[in-house]
PDB file of N, CA and C in Angstrom:
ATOM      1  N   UNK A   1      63.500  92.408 126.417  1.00  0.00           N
ATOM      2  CA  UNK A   1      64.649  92.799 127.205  1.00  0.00           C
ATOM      3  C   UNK A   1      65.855  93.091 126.320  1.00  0.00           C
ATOM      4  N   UNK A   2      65.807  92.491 125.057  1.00  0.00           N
ATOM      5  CA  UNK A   2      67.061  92.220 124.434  1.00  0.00           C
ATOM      6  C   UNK A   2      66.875  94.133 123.557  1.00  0.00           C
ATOM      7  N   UNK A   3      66.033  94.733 123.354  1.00  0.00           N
ATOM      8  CA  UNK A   3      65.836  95.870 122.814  1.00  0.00           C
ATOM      9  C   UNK A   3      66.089  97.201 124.081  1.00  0.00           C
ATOM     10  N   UNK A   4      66.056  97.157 125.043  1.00  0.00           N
ATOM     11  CA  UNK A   4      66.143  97.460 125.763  1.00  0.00           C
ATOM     12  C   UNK A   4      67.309  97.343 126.128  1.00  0.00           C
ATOM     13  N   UNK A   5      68.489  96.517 126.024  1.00  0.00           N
ATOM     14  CA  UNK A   5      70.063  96.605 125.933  1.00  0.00           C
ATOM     15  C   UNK A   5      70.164  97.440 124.944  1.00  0.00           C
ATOM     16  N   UNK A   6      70.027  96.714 123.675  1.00  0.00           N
ATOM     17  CA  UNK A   6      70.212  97.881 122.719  1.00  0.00           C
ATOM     18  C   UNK A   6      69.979  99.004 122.503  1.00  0.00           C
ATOM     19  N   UNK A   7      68.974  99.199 123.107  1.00  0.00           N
ATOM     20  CA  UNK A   7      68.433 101.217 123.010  1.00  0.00           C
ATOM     21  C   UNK A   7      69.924 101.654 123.868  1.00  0.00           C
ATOM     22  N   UNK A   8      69.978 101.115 124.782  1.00  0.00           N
ATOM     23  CA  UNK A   8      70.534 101.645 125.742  1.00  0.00           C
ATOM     24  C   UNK A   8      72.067 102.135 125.233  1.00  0.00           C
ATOM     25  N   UNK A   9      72.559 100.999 124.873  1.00  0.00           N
ATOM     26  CA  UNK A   9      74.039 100.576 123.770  1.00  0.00           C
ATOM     27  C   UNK A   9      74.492 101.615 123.010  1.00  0.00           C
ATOM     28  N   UNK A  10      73.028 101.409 122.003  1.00  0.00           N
ATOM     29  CA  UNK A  10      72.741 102.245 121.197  1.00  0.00           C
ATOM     30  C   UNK A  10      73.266 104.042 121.281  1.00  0.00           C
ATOM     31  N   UNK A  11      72.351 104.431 122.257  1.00  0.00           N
ATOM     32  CA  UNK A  11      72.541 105.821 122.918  1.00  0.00           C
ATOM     33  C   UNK A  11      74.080 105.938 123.646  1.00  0.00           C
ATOM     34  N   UNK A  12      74.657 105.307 124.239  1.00  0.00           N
ATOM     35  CA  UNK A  12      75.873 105.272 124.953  1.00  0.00           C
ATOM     36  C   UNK A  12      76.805 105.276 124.053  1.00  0.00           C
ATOM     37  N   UNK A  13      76.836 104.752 122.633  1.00  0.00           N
ATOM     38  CA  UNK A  13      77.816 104.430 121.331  1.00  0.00           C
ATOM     39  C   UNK A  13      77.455 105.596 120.748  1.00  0.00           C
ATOM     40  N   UNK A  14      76.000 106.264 120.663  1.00  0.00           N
ATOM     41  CA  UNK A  14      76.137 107.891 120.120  1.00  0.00           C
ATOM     42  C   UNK A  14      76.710 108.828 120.973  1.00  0.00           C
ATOM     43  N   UNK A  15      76.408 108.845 122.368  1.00  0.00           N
ATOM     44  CA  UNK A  15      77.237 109.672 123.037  1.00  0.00           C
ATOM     45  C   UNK A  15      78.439 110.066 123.194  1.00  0.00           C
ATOM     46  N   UNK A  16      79.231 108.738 122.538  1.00  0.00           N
ATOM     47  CA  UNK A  16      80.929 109.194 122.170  1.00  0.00           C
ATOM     48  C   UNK A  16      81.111 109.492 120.910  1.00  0.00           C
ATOM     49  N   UNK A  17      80.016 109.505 120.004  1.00  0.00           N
ATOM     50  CA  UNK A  17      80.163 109.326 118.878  1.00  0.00           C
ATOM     51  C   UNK A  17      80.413 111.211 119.221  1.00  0.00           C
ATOM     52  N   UNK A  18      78.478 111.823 119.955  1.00  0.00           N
ATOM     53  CA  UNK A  18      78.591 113.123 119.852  1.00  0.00           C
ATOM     54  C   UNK A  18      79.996 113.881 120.322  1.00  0.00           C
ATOM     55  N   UNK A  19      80.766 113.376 121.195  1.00  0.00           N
ATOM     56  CA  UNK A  19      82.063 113.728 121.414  1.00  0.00           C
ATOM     57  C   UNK A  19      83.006 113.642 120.412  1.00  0.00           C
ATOM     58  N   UNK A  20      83.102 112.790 120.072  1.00  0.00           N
ATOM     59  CA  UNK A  20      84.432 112.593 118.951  1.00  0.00           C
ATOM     60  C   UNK A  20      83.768 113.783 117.936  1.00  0.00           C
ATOM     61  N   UNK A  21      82.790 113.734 117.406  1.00  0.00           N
ATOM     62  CA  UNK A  21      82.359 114.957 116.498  1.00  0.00           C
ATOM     63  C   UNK A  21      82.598 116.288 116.835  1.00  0.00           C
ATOM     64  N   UNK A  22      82.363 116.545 118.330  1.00  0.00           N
ATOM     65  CA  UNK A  22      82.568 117.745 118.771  1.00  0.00           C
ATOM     66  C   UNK A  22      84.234 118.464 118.580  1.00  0.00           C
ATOM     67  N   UNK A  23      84.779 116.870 119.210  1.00  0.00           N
ATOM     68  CA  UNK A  23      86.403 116.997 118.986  1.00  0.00           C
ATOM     69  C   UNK A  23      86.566 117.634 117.669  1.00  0.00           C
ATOM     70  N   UNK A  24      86.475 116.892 116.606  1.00  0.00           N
ATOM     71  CA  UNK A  24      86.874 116.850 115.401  1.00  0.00           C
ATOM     72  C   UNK A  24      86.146 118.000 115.048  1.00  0.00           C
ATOM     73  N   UNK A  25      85.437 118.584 114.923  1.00  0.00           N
ATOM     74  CA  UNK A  25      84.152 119.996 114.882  1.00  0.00           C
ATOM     75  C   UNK A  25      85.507 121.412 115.944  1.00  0.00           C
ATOM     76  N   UNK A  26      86.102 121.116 116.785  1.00  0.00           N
ATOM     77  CA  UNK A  26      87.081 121.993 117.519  1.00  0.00           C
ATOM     78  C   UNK A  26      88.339 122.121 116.854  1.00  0.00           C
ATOM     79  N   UNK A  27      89.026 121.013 116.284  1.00  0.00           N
ATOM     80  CA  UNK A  27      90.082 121.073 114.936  1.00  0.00           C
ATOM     81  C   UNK A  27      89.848 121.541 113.724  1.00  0.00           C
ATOM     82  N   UNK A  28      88.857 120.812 113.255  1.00  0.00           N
ATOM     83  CA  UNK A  28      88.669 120.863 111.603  1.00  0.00           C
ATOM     84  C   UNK A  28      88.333 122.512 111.112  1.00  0.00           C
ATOM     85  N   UNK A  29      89.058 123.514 111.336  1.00  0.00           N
ATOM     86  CA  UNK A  29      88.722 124.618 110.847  1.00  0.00           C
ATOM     87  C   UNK A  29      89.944 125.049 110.335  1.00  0.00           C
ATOM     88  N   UNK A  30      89.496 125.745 109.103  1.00  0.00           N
ATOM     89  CA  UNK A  30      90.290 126.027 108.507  1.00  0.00           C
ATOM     90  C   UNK A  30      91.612 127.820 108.736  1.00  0.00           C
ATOM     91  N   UNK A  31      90.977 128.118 109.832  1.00  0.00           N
ATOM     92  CA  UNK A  31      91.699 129.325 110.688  1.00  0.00           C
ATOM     93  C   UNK A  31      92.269 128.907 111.811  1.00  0.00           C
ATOM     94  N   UNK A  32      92.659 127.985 112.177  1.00  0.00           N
ATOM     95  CA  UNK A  32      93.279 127.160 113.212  1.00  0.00           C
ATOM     96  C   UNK A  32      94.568 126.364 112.738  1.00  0.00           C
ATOM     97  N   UNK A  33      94.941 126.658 113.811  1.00  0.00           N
ATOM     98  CA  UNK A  33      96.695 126.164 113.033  1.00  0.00           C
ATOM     99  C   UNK A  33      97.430 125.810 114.519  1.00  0.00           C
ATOM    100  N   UNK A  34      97.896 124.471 114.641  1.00  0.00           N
ATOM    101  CA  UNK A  34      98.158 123.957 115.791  1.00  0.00           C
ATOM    102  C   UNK A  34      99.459 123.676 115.630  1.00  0.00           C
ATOM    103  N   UNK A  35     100.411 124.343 116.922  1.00  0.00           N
ATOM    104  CA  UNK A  35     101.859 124.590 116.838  1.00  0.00           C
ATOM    105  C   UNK A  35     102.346 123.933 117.864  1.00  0.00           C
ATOM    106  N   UNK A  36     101.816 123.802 118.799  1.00  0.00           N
ATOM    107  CA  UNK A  36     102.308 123.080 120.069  1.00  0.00           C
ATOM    108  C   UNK A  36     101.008 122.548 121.041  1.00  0.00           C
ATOM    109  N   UNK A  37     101.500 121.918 121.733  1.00  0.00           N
ATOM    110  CA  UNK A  37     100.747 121.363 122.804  1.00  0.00           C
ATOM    111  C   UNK A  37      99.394 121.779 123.613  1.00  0.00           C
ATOM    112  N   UNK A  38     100.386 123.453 123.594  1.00  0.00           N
ATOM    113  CA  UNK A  38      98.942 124.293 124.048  1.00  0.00           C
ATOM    114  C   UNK A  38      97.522 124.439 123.562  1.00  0.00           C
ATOM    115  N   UNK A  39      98.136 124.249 122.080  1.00  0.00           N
ATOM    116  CA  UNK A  39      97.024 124.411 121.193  1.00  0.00           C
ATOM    117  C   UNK A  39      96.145 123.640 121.376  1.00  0.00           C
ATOM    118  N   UNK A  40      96.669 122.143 121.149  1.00  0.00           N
ATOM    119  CA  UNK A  40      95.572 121.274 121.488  1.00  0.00           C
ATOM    120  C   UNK A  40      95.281 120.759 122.519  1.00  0.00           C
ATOM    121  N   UNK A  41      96.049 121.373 123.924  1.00  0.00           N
ATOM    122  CA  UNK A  41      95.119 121.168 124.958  1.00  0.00           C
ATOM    123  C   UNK A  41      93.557 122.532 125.091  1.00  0.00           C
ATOM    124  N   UNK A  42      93.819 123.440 124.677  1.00  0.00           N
ATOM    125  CA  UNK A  42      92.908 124.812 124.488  1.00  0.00           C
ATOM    126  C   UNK A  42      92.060 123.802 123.469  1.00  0.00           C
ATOM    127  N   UNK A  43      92.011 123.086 122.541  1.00  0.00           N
ATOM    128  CA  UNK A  43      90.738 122.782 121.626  1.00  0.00           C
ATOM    129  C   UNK A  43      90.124 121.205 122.426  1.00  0.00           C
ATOM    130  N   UNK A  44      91.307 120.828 123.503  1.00  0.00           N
ATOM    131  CA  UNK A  44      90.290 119.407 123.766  1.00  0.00           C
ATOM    132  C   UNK A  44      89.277 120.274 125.061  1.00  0.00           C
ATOM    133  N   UNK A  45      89.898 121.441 125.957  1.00  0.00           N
ATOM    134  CA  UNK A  45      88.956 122.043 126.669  1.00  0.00           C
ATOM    135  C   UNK A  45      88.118 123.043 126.326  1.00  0.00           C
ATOM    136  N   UNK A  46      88.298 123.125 125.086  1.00  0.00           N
ATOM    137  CA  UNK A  46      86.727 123.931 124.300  1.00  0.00           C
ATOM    138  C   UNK A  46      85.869 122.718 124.390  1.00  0.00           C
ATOM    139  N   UNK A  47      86.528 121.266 123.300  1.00  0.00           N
ATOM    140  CA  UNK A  47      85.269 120.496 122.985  1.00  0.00           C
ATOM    141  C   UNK A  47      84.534 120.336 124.290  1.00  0.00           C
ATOM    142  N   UNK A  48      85.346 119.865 125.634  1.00  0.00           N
ATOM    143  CA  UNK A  48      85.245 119.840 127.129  1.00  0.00           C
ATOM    144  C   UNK A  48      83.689 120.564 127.160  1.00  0.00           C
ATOM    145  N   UNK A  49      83.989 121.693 127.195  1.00  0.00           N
ATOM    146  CA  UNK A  49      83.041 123.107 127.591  1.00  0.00           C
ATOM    147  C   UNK A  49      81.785 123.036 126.218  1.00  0.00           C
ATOM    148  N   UNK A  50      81.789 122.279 125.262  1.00  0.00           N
ATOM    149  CA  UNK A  50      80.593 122.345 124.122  1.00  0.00           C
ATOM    150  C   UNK A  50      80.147 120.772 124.663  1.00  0.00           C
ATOM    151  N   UNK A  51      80.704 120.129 125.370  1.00  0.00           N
ATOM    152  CA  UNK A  51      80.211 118.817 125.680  1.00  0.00           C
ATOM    153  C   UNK A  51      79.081 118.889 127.161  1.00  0.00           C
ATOM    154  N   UNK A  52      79.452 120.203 128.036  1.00  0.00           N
ATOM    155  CA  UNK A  52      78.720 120.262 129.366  1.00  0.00           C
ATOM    156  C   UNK A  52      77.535 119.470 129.100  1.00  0.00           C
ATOM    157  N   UNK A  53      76.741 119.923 128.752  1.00  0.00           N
ATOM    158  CA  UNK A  53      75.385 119.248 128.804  1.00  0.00           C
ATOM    159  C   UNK A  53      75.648 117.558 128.555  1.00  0.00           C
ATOM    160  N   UNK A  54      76.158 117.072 128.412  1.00  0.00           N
ATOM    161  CA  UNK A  54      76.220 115.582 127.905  1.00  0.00           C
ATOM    162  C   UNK A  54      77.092 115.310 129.647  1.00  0.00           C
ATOM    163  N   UNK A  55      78.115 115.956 129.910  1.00  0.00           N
ATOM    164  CA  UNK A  55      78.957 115.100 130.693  1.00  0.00           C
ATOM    165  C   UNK A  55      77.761 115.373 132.161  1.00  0.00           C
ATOM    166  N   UNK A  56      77.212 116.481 132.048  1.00  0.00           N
ATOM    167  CA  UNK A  56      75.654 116.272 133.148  1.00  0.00           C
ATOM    168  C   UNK A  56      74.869 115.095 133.613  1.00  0.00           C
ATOM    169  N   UNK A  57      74.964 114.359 132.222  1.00  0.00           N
ATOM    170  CA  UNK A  57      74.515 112.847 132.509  1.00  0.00           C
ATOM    171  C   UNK A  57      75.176 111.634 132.598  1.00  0.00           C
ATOM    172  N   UNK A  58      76.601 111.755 132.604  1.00  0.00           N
ATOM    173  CA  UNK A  58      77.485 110.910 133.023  1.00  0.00           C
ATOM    174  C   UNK A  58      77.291 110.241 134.044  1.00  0.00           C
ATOM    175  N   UNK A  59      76.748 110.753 135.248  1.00  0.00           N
ATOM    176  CA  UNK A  59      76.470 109.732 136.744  1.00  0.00           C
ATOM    177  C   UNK A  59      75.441 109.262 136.639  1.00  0.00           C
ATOM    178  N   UNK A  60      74.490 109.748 136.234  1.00  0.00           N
ATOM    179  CA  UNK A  60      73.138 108.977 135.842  1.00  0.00           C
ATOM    180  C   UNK A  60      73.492 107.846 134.461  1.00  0.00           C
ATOM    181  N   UNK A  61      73.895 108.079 133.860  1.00  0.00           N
ATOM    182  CA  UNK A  61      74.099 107.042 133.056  1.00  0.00           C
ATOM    183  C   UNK A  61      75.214 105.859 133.596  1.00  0.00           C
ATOM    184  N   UNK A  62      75.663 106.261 134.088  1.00  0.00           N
ATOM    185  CA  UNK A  62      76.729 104.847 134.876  1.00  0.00           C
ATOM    186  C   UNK A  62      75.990 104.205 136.106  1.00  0.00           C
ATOM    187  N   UNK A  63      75.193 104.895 137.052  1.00  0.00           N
ATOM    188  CA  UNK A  63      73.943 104.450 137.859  1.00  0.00           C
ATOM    189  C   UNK A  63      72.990 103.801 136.815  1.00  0.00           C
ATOM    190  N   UNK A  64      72.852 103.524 135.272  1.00  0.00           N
ATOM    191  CA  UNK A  64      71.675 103.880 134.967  1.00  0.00           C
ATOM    192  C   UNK A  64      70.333 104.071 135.555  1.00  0.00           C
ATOM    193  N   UNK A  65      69.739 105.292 135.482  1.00  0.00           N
ATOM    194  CA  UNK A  65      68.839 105.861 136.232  1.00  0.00           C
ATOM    195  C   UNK A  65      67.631 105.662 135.300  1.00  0.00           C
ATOM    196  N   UNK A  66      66.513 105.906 135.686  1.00  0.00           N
ATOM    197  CA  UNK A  66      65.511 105.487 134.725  1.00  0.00           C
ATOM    198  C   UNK A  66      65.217 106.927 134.132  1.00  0.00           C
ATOM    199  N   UNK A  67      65.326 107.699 134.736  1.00  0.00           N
ATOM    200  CA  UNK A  67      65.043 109.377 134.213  1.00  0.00           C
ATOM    201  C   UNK A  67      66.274 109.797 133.312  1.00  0.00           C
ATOM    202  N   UNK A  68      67.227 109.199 133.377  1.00  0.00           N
ATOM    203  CA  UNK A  68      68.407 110.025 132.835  1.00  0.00           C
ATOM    204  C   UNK A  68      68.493 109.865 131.310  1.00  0.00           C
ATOM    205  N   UNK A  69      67.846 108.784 130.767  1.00  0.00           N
ATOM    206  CA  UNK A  69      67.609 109.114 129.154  1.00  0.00           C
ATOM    207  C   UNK A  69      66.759 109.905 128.808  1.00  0.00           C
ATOM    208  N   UNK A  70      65.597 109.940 129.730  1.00  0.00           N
ATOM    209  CA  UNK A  70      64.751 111.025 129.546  1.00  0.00           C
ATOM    210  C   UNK A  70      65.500 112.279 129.019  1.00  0.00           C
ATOM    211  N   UNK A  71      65.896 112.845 129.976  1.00  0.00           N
ATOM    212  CA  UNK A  71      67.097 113.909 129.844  1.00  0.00           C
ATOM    213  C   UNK A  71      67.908 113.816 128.902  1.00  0.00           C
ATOM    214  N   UNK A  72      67.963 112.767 128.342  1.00  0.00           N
ATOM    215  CA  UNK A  72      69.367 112.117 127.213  1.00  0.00           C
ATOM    216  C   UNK A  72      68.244 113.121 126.185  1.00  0.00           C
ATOM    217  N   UNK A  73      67.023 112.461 126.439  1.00  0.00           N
ATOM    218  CA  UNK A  73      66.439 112.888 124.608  1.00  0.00           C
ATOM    219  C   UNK A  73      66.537 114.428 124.413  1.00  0.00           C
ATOM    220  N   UNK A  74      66.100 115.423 125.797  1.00  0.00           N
ATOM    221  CA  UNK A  74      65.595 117.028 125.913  1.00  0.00           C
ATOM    222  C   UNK A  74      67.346 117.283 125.202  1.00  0.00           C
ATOM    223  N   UNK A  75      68.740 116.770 125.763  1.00  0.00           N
ATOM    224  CA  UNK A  75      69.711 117.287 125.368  1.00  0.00           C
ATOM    225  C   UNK A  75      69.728 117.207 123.594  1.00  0.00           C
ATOM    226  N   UNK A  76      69.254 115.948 123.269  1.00  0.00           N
ATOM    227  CA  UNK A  76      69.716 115.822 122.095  1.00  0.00           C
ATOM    228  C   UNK A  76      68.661 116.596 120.690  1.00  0.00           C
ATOM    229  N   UNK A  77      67.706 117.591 121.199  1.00  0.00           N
ATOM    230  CA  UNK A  77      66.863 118.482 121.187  1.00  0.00           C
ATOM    231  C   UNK A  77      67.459 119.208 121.042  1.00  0.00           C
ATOM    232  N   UNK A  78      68.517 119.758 122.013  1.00  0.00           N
ATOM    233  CA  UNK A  78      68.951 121.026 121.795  1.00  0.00           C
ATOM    234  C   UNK A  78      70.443 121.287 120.685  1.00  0.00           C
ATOM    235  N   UNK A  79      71.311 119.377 120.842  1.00  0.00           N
ATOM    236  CA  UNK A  79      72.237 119.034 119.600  1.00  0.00           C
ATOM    237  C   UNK A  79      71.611 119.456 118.538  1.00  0.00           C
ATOM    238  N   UNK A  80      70.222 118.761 118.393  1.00  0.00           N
ATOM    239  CA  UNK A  80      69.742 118.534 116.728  1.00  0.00           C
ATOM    240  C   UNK A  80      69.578 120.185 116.281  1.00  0.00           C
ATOM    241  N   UNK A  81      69.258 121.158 116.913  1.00  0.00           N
ATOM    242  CA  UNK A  81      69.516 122.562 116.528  1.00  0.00           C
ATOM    243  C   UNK A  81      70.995 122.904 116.351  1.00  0.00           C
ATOM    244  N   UNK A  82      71.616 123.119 116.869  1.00  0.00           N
ATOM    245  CA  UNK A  82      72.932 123.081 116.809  1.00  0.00           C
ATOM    246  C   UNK A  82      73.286 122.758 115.480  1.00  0.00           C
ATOM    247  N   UNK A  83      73.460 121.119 115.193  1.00  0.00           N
ATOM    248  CA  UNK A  83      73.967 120.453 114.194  1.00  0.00           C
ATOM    249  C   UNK A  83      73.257 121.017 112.880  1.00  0.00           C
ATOM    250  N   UNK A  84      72.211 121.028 113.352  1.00  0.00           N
ATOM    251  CA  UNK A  84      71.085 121.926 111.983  1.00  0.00           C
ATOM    252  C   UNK A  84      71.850 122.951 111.340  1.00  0.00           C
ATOM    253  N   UNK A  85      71.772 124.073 112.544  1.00  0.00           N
ATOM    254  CA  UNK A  85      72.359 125.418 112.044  1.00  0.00           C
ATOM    255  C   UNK A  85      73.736 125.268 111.331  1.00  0.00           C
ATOM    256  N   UNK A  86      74.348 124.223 112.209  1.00  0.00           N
ATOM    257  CA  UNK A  86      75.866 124.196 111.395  1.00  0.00           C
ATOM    258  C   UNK A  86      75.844 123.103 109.636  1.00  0.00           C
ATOM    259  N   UNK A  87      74.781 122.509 109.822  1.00  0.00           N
ATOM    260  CA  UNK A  87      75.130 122.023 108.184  1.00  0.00           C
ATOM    261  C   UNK A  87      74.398 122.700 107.412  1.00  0.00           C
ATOM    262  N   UNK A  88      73.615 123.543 107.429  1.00  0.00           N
ATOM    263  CA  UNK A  88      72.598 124.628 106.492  1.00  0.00           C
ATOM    264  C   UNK A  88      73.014 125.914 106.647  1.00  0.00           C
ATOM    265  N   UNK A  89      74.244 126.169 106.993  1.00  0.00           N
ATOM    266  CA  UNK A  89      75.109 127.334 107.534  1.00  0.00           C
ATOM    267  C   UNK A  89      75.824 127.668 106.019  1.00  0.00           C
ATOM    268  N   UNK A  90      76.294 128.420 106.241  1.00  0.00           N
ATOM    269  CA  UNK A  90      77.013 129.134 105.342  1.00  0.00           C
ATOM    270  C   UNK A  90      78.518 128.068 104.745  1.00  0.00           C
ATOM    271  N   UNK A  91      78.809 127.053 105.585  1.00  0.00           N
ATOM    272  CA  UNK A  91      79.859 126.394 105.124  1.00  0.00           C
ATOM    273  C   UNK A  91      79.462 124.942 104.502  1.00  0.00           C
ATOM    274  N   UNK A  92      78.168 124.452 104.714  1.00  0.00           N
ATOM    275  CA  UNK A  92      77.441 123.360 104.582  1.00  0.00           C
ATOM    276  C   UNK A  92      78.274 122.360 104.814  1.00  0.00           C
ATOM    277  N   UNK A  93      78.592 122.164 106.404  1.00  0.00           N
ATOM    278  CA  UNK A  93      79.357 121.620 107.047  1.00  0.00           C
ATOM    279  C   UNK A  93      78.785 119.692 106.617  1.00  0.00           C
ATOM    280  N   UNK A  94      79.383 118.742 105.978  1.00  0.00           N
ATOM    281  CA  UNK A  94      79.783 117.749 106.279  1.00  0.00           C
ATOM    282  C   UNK A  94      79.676 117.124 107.446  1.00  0.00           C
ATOM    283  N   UNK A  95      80.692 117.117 108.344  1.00  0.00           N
ATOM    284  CA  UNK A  95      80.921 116.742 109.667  1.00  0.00           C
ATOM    285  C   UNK A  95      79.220 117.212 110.585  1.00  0.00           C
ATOM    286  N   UNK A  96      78.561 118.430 110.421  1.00  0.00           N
ATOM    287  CA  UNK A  96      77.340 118.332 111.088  1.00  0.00           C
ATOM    288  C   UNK A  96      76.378 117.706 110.418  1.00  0.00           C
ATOM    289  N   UNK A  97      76.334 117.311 109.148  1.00  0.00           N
ATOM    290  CA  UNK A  97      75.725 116.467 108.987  1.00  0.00           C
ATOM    291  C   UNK A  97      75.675 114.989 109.362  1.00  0.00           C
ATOM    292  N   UNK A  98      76.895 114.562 109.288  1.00  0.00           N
ATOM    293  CA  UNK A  98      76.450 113.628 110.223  1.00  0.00           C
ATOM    294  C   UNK A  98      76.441 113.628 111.931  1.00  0.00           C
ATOM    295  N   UNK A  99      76.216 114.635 112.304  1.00  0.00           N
ATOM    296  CA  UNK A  99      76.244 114.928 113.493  1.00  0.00           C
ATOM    297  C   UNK A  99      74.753 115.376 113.246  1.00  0.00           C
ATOM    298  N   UNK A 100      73.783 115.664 112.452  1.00  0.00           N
ATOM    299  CA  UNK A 100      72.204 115.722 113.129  1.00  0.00           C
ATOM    300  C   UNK A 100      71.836 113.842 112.526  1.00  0.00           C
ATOM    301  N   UNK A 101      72.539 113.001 112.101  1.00  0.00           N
ATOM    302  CA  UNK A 101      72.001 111.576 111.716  1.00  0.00           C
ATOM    303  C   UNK A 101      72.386 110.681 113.118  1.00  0.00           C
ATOM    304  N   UNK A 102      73.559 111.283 113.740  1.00  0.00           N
ATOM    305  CA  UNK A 102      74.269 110.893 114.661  1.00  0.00           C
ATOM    306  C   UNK A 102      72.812 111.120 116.169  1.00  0.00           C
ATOM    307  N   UNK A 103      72.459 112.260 116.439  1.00  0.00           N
ATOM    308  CA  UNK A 103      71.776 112.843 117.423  1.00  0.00           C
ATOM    309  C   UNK A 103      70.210 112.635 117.203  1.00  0.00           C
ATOM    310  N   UNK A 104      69.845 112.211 115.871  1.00  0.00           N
ATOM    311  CA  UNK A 104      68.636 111.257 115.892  1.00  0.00           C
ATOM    312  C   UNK A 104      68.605 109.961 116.034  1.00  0.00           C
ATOM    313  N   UNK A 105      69.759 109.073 115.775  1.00  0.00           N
ATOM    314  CA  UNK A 105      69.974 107.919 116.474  1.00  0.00           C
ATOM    315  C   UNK A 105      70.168 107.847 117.724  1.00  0.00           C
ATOM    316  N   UNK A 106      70.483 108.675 118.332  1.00  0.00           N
ATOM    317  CA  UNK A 106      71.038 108.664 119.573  1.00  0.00           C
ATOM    318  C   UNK A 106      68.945 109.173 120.493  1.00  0.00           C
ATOM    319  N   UNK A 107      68.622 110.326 119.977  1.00  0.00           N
ATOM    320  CA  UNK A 107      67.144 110.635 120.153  1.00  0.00           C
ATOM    321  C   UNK A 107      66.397 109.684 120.142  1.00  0.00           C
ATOM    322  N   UNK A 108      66.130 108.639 119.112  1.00  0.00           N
ATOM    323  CA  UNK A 108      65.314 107.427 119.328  1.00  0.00           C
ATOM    324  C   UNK A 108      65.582 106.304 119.748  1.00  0.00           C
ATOM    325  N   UNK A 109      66.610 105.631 120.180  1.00  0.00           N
ATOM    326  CA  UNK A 109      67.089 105.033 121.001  1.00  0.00           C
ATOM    327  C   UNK A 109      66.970 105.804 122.716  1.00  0.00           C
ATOM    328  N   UNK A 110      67.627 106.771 122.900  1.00  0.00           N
ATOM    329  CA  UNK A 110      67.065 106.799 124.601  1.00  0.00           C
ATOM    330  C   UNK A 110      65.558 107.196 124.976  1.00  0.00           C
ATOM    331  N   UNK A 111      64.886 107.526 123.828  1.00  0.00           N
ATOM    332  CA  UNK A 111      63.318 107.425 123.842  1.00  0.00           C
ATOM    333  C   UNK A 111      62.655 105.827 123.878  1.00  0.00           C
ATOM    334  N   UNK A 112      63.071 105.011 122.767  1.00  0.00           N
ATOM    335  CA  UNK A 112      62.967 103.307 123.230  1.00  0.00           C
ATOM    336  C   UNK A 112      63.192 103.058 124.479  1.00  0.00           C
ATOM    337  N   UNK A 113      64.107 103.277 124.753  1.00  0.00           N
ATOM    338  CA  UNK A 113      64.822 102.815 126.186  1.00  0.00           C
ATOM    339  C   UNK A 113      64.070 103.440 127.598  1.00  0.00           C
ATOM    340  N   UNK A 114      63.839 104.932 127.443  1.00  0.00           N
ATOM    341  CA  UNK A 114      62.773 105.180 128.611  1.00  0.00           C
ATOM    342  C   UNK A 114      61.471 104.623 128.164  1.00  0.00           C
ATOM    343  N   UNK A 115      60.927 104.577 127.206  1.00  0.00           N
ATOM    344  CA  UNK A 115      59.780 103.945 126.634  1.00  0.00           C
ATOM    345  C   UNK A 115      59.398 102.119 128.010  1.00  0.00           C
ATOM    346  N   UNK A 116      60.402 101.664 127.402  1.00  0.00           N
ATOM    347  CA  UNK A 116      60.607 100.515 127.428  1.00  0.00           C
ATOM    348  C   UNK A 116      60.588 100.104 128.820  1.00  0.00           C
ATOM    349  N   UNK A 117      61.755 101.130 129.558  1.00  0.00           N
ATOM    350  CA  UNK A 117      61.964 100.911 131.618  1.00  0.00           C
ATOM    351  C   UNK A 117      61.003 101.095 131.900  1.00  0.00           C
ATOM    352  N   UNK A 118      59.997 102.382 131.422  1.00  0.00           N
ATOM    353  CA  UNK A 118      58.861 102.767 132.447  1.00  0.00           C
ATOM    354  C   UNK A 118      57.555 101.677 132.073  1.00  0.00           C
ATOM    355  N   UNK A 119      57.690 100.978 131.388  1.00  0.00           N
ATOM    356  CA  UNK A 119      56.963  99.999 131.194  1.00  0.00           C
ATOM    357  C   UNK A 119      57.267  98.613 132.488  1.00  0.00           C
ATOM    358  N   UNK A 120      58.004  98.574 132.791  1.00  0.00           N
ATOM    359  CA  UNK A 120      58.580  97.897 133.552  1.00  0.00           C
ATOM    360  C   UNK A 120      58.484  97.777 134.996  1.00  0.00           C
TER     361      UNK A 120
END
């Protein structure tokens, strides 16, 4: 039972993690130049709009649902491409690197965790 908190933990502590990265992934460019307010309300509703797929599982994860990590892992499938392309990219982004170490922790943990419920 006690692994089964933790998967769970686990995945919920990457899921803000994948946010704060996204955040910081919407600033950290070097053609961006933030003058006022507007600015960074326009980059917290980009990260907003690169986060959809994650905030999809927000009600299922506060219900915790037994299917909704399922779904946690297919999303973080489609991160780990993402994060790929951006650290083997032309800028050999840092920040996506740890954003594909970030989205395989987060991948095997809500795989434990459905592993684990449907056993149950």
């Amino acid at each position: 039972m006690n692994i089964l908190k933790t998967s769970y933990y686990l995945a919920l502590a990457c899921l803000a993690l994948q946010f704060i990265l996204l955040g910081i992934g919407s600033f950290d460019r070097p053609d961006i130049v933030i003058n006022s307010a507007y600015d960074v309300f326009i980059g917290v509703l980009w990260t907003l709009i690169k986060g959809i797929p994650w905030l999809v599982l927000v009600p299922g994860l506060i219900m915790k649902s037994k299917n909704i990590m399922a779904w946690m892992s297919y999303v973080c499938l489609v991160y780990f491409i993402i994060w790929i392309l951006a650290a083997f990219g032309a800028q050999n982004s840092t920040l996506a690197s740890i954003g594909v170490i970030v989205t395989l922790v987060q991948f095997v943990a809500s795989n434990t965790y459905t592993r684990l419920i449907k056993r149950q």
